[in-house]
PDB file of N, CA and C in Angstrom:
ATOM      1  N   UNK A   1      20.369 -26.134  12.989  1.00  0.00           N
ATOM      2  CA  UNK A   1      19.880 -24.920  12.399  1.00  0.00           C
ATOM      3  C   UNK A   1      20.000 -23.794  13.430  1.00  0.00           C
ATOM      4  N   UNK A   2      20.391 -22.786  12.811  1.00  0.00           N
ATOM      5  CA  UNK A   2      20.698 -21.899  13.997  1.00  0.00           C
ATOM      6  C   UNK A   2      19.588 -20.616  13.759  1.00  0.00           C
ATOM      7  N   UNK A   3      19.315 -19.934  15.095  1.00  0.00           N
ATOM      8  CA  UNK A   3      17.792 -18.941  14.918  1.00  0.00           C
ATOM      9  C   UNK A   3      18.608 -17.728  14.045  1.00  0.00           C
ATOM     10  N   UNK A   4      17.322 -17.040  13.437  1.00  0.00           N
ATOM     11  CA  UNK A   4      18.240 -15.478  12.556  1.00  0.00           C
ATOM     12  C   UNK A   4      17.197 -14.968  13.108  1.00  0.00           C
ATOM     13  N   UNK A   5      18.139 -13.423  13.392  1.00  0.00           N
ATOM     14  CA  UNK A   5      17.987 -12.621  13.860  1.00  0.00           C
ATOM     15  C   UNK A   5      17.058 -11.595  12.913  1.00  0.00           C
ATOM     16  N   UNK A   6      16.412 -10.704  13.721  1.00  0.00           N
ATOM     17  CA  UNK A   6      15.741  -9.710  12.576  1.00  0.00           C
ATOM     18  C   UNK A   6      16.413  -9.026  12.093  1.00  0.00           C
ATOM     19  N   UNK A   7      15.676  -8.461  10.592  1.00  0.00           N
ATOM     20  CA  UNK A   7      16.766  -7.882  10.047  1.00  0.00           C
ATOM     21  C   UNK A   7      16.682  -6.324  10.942  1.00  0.00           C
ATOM     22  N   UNK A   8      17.982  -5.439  10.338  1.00  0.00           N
ATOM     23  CA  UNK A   8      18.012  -3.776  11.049  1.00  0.00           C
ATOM     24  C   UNK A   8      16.917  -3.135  10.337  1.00  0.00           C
ATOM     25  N   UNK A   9      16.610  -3.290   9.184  1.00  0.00           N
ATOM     26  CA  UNK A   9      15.702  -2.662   8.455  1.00  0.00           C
ATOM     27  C   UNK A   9      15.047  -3.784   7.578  1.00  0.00           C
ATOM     28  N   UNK A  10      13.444  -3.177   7.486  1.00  0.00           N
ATOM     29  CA  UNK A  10      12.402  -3.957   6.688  1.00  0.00           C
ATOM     30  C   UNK A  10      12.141  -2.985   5.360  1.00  0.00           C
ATOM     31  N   UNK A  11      12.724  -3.148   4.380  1.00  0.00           N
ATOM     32  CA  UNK A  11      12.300  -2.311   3.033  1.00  0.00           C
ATOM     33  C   UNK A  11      11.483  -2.555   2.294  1.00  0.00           C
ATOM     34  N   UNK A  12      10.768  -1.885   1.396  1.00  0.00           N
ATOM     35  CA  UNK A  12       9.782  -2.237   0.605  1.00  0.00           C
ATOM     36  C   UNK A  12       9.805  -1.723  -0.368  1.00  0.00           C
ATOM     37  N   UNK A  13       9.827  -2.718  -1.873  1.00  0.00           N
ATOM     38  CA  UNK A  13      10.647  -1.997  -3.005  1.00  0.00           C
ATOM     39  C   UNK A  13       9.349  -1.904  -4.012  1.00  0.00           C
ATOM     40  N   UNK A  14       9.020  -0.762  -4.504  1.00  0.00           N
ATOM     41  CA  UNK A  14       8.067  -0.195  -5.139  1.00  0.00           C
ATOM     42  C   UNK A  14       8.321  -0.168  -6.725  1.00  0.00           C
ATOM     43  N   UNK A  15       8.055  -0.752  -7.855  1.00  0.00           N
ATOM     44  CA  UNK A  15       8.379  -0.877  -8.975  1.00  0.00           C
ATOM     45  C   UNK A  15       7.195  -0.789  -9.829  1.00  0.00           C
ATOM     46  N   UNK A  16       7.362   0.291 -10.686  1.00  0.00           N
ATOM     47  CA  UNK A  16       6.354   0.769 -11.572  1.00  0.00           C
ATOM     48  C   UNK A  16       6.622   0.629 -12.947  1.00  0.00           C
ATOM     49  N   UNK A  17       5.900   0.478 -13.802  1.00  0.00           N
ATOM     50  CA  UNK A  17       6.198   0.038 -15.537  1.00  0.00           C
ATOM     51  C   UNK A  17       5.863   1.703 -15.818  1.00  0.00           C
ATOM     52  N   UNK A  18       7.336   2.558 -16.532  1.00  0.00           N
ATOM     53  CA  UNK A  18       7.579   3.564 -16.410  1.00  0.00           C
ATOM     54  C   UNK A  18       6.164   4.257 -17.617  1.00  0.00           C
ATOM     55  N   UNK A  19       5.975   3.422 -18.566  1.00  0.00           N
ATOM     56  CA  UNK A  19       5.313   4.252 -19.732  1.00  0.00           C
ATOM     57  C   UNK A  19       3.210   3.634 -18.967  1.00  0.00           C
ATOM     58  N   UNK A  20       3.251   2.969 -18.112  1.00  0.00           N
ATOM     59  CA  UNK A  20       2.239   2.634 -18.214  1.00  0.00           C
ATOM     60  C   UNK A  20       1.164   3.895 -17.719  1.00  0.00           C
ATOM     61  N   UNK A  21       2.121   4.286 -16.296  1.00  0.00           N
ATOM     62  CA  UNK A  21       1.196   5.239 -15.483  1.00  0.00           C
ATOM     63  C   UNK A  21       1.362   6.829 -15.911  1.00  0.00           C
ATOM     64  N   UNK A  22       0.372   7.507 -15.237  1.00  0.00           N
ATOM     65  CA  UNK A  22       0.410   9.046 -15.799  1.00  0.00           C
ATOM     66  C   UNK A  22       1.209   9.242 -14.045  1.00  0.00           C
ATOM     67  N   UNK A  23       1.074  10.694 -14.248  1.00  0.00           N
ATOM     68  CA  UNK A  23       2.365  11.338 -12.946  1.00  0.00           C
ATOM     69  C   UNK A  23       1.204  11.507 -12.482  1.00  0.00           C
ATOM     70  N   UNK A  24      -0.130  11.454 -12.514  1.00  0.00           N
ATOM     71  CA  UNK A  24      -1.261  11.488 -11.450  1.00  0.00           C
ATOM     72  C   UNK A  24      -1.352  10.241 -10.442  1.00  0.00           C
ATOM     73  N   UNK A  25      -0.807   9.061 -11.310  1.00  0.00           N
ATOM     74  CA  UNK A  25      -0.710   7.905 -10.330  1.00  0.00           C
ATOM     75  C   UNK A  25       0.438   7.716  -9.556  1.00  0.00           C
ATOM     76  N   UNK A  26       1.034   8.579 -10.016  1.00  0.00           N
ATOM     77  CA  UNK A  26       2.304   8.516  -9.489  1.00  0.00           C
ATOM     78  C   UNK A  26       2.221   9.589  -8.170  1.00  0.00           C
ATOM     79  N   UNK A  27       1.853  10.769  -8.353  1.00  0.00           N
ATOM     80  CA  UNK A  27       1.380  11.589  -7.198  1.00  0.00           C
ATOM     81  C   UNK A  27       0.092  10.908  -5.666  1.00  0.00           C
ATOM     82  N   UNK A  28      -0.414  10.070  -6.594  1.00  0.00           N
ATOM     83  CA  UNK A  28      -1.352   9.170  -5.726  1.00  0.00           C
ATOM     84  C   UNK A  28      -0.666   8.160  -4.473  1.00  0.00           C
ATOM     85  N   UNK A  29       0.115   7.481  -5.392  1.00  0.00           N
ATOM     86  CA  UNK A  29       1.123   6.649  -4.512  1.00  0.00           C
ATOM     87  C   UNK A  29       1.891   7.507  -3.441  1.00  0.00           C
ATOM     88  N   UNK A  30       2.538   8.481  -4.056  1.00  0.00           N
ATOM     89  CA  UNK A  30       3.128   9.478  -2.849  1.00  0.00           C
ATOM     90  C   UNK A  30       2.542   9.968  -1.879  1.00  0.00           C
ATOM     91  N   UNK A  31       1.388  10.478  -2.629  1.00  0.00           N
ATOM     92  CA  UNK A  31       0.072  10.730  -0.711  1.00  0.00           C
ATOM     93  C   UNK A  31       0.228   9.090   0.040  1.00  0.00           C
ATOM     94  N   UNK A  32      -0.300   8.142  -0.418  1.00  0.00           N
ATOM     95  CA  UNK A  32      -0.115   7.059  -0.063  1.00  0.00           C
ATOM     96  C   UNK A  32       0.728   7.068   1.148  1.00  0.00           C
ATOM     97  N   UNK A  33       2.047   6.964   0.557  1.00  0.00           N
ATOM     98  CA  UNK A  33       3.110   6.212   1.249  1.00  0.00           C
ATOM     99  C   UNK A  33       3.679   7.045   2.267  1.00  0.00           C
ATOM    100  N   UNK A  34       2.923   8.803   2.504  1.00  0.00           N
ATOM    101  CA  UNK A  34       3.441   9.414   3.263  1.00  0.00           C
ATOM    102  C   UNK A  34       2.214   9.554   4.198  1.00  0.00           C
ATOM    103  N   UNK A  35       1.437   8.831   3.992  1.00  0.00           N
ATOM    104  CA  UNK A  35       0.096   8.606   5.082  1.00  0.00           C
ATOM    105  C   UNK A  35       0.527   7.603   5.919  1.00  0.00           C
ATOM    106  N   UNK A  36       1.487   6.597   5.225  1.00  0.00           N
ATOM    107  CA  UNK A  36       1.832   5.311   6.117  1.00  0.00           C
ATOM    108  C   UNK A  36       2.766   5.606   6.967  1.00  0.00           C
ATOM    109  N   UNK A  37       3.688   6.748   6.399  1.00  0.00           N
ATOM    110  CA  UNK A  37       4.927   7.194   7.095  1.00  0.00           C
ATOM    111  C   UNK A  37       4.270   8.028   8.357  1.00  0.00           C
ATOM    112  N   UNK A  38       3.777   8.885   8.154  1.00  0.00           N
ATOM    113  CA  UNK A  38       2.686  10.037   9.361  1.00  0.00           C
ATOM    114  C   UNK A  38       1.984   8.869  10.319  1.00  0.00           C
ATOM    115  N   UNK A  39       1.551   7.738   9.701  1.00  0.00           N
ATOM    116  CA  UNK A  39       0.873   7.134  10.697  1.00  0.00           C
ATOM    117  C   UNK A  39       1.963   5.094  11.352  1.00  0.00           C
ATOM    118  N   UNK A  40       3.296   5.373  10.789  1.00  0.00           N
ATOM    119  CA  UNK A  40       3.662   4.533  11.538  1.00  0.00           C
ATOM    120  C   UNK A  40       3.842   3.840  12.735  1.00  0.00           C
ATOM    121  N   UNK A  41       3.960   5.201  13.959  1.00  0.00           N
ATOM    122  CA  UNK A  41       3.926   4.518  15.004  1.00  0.00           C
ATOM    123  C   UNK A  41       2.624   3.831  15.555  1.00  0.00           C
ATOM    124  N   UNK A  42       1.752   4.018  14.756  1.00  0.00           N
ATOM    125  CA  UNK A  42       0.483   2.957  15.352  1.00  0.00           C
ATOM    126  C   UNK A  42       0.004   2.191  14.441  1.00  0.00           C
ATOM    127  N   UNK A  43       0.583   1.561  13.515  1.00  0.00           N
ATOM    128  CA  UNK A  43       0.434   0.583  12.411  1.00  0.00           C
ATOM    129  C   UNK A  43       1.066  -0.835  12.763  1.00  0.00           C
ATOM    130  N   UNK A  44       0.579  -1.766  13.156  1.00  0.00           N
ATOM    131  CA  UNK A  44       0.781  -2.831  13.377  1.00  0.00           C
ATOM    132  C   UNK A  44       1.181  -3.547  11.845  1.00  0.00           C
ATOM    133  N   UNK A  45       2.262  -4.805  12.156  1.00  0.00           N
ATOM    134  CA  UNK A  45       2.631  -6.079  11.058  1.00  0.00           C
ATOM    135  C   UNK A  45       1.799  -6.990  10.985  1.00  0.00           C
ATOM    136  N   UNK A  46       2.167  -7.456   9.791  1.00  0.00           N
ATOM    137  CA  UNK A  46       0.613  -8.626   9.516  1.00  0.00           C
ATOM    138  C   UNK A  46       1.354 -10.175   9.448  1.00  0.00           C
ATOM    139  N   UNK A  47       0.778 -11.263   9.845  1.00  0.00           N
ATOM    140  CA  UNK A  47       1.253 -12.320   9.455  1.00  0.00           C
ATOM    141  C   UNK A  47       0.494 -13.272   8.076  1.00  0.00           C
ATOM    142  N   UNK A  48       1.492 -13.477   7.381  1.00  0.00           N
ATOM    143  CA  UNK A  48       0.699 -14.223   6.693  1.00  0.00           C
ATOM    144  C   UNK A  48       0.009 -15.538   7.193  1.00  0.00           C
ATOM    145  N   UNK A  49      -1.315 -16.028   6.932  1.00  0.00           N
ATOM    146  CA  UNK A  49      -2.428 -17.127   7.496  1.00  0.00           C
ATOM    147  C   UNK A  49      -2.675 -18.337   6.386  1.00  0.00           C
ATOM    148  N   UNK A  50      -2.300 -17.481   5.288  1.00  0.00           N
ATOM    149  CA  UNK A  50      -3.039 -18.804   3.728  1.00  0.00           C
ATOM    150  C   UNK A  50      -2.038 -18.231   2.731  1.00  0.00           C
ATOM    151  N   UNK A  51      -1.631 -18.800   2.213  1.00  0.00           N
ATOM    152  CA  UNK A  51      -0.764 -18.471   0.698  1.00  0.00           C
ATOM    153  C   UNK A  51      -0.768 -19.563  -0.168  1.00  0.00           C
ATOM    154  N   UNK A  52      -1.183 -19.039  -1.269  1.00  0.00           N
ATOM    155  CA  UNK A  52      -1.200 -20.330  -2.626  1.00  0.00           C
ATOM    156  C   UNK A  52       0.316 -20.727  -2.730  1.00  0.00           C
ATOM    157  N   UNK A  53       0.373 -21.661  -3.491  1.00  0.00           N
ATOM    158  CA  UNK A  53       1.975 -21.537  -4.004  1.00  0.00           C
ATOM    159  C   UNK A  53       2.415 -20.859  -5.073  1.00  0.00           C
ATOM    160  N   UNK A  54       1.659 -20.816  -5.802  1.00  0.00           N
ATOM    161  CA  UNK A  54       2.064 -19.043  -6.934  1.00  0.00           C
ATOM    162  C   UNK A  54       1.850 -18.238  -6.799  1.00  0.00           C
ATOM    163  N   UNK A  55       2.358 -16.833  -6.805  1.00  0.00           N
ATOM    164  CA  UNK A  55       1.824 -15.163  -6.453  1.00  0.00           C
ATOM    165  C   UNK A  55       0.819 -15.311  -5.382  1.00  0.00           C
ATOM    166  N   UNK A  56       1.614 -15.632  -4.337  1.00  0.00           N
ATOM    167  CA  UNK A  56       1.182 -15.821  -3.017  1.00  0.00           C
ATOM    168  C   UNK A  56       0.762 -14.012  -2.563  1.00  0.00           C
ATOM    169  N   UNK A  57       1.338 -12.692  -3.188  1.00  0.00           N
ATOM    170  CA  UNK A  57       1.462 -11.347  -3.383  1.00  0.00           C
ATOM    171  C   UNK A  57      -0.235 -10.722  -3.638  1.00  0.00           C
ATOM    172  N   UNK A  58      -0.411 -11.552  -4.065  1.00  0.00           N
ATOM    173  CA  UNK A  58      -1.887 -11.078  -4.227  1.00  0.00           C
ATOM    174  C   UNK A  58      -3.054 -11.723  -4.069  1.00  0.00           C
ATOM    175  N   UNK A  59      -2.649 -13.628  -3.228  1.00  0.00           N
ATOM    176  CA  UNK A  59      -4.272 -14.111  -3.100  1.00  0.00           C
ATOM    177  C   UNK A  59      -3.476 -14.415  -1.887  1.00  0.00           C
ATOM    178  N   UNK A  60      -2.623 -14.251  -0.960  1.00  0.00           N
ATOM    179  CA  UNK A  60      -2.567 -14.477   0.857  1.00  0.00           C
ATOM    180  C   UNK A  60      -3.249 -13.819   1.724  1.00  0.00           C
ATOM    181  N   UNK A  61      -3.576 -14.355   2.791  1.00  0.00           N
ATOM    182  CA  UNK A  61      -4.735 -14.271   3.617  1.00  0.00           C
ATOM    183  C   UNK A  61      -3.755 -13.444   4.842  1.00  0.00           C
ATOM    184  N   UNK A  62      -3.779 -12.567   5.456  1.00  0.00           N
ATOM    185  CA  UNK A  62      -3.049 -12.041   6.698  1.00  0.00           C
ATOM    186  C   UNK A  62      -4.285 -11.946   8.043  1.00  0.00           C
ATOM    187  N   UNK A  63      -3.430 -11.595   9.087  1.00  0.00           N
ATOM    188  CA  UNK A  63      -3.898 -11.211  10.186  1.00  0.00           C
ATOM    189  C   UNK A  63      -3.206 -10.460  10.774  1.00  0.00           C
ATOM    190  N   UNK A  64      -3.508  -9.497  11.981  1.00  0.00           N
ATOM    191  CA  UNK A  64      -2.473  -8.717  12.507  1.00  0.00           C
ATOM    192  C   UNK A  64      -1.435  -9.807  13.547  1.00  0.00           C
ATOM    193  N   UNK A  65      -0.329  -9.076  13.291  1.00  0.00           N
ATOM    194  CA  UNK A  65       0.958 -10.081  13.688  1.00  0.00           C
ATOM    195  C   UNK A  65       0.965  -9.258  15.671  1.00  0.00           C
TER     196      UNK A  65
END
């Protein structure tokens, strides 16, 4: 088995059910994601600690990596 390398970029793909939300939630998310951007250089990665085996996305346990 040979080691892999990290990837060049870590993306994160954001997918919304178009008729569900109003453009207020949608404006919400955008403050959001430009709070994470303003505050990247001091935001640490998390490791995952516990994951079920189904939709591990929403009951895994992290810690800072």
């Amino acid at each position: 088995m040979t080691a892999r390398s990290p990837p060049r970029l870590e993306l994160v793909r954001l997918a919304m059910p178009r008729r569900v939300y109003t453009q207020s939630h949608v404006d919400y998310v955008i403050e959001a994601v430009a709070e994470v951007h303003q505050r990247r250089q001091t935001l640490r990665g998390l490791r995952i600690t516990c994951e079920p085996p189904v939709l591990r996305h929403f009951t895994a346990r992290f810690e800072e990596a």
